[in-house]
N, C-alpha and C. Protein backbone atom coordinates (compact mmCIF):
# COMPACT_ATOMS: atom_id res chain seq x y z
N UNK A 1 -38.04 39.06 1.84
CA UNK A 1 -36.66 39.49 1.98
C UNK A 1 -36.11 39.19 3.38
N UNK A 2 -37.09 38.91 4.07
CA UNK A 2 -36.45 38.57 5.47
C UNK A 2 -35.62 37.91 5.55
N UNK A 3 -37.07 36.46 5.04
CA UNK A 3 -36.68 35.35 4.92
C UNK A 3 -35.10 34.88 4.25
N UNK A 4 -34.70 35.93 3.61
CA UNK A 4 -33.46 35.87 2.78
C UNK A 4 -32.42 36.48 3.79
N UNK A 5 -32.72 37.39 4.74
CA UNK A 5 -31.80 37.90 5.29
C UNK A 5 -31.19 36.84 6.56
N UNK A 6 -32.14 36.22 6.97
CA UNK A 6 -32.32 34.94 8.25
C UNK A 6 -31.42 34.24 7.07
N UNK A 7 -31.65 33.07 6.29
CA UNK A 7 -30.54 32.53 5.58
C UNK A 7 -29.56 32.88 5.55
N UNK A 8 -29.34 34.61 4.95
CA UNK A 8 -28.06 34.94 4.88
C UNK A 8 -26.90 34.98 6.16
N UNK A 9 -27.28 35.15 7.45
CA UNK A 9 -26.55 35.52 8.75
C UNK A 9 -26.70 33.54 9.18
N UNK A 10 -27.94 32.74 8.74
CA UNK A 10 -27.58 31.72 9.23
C UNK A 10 -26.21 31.07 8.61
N UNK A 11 -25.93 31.11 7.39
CA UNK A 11 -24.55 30.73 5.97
C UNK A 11 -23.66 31.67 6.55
N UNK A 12 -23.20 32.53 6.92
CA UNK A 12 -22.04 33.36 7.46
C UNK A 12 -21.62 33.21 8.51
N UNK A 13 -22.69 32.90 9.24
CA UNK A 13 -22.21 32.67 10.81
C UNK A 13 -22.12 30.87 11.27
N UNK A 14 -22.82 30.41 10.61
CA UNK A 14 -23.04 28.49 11.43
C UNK A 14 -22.14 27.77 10.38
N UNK A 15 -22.33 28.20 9.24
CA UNK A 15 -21.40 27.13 8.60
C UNK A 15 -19.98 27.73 8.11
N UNK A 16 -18.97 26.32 8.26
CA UNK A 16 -17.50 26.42 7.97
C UNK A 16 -17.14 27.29 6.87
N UNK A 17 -15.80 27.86 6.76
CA UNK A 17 -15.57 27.94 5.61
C UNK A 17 -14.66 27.18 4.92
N UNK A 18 -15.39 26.13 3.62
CA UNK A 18 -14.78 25.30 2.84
C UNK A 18 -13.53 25.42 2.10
N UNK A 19 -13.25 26.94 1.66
CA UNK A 19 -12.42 27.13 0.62
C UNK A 19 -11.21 26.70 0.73
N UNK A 20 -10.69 25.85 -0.04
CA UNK A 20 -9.18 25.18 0.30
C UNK A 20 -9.32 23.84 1.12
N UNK A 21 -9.89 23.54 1.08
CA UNK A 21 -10.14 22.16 2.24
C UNK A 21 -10.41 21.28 1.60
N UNK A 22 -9.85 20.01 1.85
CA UNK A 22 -10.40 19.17 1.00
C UNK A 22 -11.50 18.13 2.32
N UNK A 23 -12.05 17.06 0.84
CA UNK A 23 -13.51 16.43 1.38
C UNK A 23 -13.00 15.78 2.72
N UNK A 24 -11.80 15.17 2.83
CA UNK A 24 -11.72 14.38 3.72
C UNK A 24 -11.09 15.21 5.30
N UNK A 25 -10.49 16.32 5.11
CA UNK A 25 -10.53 17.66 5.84
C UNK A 25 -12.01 17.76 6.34
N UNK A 26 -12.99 17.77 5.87
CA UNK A 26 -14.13 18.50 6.06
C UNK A 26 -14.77 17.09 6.77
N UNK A 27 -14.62 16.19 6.48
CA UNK A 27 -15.20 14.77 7.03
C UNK A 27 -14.92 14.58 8.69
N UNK A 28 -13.56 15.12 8.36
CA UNK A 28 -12.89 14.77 10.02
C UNK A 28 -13.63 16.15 11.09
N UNK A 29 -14.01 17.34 10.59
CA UNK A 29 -14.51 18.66 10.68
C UNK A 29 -15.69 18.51 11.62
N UNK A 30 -16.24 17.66 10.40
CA UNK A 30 -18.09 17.00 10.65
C UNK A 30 -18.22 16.75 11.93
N UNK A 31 -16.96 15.46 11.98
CA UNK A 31 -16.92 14.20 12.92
C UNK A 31 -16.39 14.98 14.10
N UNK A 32 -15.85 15.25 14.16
CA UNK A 32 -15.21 16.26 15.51
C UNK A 32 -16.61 16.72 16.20
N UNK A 33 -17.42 17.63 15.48
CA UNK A 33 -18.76 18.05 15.64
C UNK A 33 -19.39 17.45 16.65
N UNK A 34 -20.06 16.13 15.25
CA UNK A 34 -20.97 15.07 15.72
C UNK A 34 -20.40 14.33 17.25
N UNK A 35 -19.15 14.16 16.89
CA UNK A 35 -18.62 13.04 18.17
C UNK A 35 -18.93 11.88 17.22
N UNK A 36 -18.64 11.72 15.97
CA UNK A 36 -18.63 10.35 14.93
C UNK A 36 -17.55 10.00 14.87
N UNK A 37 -17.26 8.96 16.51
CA UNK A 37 -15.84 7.83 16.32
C UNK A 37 -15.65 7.06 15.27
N UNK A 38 -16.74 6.57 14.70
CA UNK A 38 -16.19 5.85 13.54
C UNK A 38 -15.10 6.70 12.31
N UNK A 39 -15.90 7.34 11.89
CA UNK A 39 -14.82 8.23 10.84
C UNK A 39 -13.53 8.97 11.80
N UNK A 40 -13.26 9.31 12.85
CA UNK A 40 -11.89 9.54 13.78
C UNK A 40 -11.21 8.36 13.25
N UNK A 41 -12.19 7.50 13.86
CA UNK A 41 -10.93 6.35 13.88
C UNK A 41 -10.73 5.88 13.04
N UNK A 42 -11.03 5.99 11.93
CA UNK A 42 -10.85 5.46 10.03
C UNK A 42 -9.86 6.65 9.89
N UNK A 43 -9.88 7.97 10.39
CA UNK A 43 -8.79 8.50 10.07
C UNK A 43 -7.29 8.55 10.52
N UNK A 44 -7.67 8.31 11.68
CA UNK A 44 -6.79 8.29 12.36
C UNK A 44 -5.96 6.45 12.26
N UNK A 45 -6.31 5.65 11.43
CA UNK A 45 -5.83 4.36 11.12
C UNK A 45 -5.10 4.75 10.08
N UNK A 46 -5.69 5.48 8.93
CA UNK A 46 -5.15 5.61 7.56
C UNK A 46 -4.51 6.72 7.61
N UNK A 47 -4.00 7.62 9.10
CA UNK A 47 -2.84 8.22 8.94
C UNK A 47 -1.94 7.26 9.40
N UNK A 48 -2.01 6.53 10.27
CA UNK A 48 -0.91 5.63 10.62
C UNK A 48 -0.52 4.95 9.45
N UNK A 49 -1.01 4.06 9.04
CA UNK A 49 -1.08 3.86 7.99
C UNK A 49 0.36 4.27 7.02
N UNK A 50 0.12 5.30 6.96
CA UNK A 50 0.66 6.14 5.58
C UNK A 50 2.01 6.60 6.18
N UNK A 51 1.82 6.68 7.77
CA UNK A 51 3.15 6.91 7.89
C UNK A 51 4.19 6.11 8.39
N UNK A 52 3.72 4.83 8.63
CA UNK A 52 4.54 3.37 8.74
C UNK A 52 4.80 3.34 7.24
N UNK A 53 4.31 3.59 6.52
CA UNK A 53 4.69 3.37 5.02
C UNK A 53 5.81 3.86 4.87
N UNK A 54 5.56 5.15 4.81
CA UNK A 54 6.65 6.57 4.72
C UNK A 54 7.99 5.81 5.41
N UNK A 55 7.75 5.47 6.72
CA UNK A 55 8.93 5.18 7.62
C UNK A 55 9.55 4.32 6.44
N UNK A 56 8.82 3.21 6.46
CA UNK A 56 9.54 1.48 5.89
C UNK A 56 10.54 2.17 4.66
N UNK A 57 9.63 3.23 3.45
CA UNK A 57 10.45 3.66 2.79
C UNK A 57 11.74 4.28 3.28
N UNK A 58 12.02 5.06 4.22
CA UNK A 58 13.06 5.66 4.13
C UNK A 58 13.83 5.18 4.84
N UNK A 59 13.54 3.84 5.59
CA UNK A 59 14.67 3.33 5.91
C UNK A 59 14.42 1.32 5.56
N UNK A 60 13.79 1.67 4.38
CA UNK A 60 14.39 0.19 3.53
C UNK A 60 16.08 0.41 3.14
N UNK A 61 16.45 -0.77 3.13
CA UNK A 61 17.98 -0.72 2.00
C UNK A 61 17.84 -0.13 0.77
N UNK A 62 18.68 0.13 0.52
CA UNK A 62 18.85 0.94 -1.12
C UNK A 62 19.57 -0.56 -2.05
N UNK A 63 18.79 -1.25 -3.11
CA UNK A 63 19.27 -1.89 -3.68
C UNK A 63 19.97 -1.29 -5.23
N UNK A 64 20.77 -1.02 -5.57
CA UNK A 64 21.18 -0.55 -6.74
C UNK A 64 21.31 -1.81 -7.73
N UNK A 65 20.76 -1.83 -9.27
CA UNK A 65 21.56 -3.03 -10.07
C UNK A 65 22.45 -2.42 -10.66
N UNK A 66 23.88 -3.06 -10.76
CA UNK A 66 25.14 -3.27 -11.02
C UNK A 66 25.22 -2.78 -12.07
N UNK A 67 25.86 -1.89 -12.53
CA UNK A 67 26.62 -0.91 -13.93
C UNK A 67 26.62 -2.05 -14.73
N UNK A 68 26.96 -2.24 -16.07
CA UNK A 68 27.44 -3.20 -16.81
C UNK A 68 29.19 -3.31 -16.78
N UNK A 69 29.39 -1.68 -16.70
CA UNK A 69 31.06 -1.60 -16.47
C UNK A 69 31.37 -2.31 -14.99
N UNK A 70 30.52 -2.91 -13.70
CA UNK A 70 31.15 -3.56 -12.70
C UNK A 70 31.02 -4.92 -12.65
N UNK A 71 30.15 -5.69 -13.77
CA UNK A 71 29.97 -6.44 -14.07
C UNK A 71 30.88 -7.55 -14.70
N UNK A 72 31.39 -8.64 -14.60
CA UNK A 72 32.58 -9.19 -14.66
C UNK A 72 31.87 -9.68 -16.02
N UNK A 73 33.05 -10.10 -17.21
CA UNK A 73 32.71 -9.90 -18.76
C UNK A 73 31.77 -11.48 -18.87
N UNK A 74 31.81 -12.70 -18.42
CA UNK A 74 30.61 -13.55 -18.14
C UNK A 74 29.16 -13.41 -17.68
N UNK A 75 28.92 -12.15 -17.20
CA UNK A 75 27.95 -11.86 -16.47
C UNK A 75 27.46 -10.76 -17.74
N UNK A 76 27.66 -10.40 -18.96
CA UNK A 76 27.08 -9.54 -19.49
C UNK A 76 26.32 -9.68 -20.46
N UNK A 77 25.15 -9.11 -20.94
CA UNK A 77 24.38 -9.70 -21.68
C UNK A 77 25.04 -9.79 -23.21
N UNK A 78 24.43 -10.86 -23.58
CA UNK A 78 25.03 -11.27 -24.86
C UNK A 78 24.66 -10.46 -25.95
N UNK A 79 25.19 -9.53 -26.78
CA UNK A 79 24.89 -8.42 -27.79
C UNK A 79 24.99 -9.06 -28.95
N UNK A 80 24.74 -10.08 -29.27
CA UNK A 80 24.58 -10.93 -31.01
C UNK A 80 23.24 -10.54 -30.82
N UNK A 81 22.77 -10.87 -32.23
CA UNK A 81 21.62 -11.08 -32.65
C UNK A 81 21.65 -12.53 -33.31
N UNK A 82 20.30 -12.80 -32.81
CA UNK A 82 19.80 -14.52 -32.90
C UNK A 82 18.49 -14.19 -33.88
N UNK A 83 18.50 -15.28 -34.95
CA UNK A 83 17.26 -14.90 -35.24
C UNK A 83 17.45 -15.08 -37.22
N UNK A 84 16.43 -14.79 -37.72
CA UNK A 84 16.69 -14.23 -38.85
C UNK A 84 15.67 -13.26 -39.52
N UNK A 85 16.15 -12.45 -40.23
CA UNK A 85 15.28 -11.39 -40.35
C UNK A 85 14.47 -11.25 -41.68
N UNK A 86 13.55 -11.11 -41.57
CA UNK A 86 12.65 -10.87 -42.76
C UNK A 86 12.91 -9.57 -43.92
């Protein structure tokens, strides 16, 4: 029972608590720890990353395609039917 009680205070006291965190939360956690630049800097790329993305989106142009009602009557698709039907 000791032996169980030493486990128990080592799990309460040394290790994190996970709940709500996700894996890649807990990766960067590790790495902070260790001093493991590699995974920092994989994270810290693929936040940039994501937020040059973000940017480009919100300030790309807005392309809209054209109503059919602004569409001049040459420009509209042709509503026959071609064909013959079985």
């Amino acid at each position: 029972t000791f032996n169980s009680f030493l486990v128990l205070v080592f799990f309460y006291y040394l290790l994190p608590e996970t709940k709500g965190r996700s894996l890649e939360d807990m990766s960067v956690y590790f790495a902070e720890i260790t001093g493991d630049h590699s995974i920092l800097d994989a994270e810290a790329r693929i936040v940039r990353e994501r937020e040059a993305i973000e940017y480009a989106q919100r300030t790309a142009p807005r392309f809209e395609q054209p109503r059919p009602r602004d569409l001049p009557r040459e420009q509209l698709p042709d509503a026959t039917v071609s064909g013959t039907m079985a």
